[in-house]
C-alpha atoms as a PDB file:
ATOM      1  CA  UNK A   1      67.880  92.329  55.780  1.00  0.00           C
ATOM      2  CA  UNK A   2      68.277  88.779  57.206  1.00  0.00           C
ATOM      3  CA  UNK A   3      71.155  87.723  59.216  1.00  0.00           C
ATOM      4  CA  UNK A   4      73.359  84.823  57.886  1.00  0.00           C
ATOM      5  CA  UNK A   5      76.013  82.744  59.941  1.00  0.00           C
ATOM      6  CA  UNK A   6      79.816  82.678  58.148  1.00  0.00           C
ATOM      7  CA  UNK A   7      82.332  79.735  57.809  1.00  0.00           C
ATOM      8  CA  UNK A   8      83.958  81.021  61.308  1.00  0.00           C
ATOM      9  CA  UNK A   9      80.969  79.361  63.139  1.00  0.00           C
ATOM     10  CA  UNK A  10      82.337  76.891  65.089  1.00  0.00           C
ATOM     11  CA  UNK A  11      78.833  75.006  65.994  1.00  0.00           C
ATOM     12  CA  UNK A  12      78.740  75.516  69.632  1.00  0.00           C
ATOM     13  CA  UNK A  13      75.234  76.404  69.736  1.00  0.00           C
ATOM     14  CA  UNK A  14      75.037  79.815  71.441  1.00  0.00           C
ATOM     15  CA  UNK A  15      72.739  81.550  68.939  1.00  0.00           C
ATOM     16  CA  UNK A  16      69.896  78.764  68.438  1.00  0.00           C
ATOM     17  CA  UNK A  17      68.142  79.260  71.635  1.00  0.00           C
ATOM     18  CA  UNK A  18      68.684  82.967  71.850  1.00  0.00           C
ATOM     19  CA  UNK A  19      66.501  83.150  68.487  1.00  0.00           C
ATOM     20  CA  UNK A  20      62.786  84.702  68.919  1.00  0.00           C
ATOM     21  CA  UNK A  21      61.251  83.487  65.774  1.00  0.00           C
ATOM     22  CA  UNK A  22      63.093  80.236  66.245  1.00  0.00           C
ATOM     23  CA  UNK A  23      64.983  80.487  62.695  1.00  0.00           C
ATOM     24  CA  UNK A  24      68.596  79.253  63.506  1.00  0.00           C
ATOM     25  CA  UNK A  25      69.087  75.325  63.417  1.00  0.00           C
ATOM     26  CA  UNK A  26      72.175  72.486  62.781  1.00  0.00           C
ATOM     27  CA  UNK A  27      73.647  72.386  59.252  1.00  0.00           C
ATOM     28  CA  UNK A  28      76.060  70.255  57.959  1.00  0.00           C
ATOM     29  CA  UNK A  29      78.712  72.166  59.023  1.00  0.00           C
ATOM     30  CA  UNK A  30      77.743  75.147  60.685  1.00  0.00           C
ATOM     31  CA  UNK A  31      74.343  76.294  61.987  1.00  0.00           C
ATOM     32  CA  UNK A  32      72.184  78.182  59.426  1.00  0.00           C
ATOM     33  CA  UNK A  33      69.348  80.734  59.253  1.00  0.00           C
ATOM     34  CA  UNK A  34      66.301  80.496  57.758  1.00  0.00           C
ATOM     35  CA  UNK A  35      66.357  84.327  55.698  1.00  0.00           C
ATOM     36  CA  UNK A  36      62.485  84.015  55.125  1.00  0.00           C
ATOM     37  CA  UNK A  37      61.969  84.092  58.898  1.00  0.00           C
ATOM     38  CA  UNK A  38      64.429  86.071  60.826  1.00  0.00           C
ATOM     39  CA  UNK A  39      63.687  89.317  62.109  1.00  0.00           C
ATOM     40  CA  UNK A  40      67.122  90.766  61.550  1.00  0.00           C
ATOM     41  CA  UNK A  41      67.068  91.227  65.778  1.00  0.00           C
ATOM     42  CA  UNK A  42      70.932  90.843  66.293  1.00  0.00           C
ATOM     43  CA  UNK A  43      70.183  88.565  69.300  1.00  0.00           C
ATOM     44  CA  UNK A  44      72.313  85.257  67.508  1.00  0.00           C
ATOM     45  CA  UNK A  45      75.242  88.166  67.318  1.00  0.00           C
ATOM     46  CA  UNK A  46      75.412  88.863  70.669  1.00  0.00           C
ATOM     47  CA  UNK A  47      75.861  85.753  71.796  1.00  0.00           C
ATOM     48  CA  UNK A  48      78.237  84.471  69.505  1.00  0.00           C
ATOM     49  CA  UNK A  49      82.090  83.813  70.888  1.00  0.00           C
ATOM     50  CA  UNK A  50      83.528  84.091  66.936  1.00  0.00           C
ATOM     51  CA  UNK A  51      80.843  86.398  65.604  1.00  0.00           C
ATOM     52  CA  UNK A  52      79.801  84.494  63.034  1.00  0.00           C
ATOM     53  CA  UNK A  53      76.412  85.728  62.813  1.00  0.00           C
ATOM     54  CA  UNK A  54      76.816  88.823  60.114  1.00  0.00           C
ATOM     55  CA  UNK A  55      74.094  91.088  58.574  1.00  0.00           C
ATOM     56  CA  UNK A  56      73.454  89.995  55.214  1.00  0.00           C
END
């Protein structure tokens, strides 16, 4: 089970470096995660100030 990022995200950046596989990058709006490659880790959560990050 991926992780995905919410609406709350407020694009400050937190989770993209904390990423292993490198997976999390800029939307439009809000940063997104590629589902294919994530890991389901948790490390973008724990970093996040609004918890945007959720399982899927």
């Amino acid at each position: 089970m991926a992780y995905v990022i919410t609406d709350a995200c407020i694009s400050c950046g937190a989770c993209e470096p904390e990423c292993p596989v490198n997976c999390i990058s800029a939307g439009d709006d809000i940063y997104v995660i590629d589902a294919d490659t994530c890991i389901d880790c948790g490390a973008c959560a724990g970093v996040c100030p609004v918890d945007a990050p959720q399982p899927e």
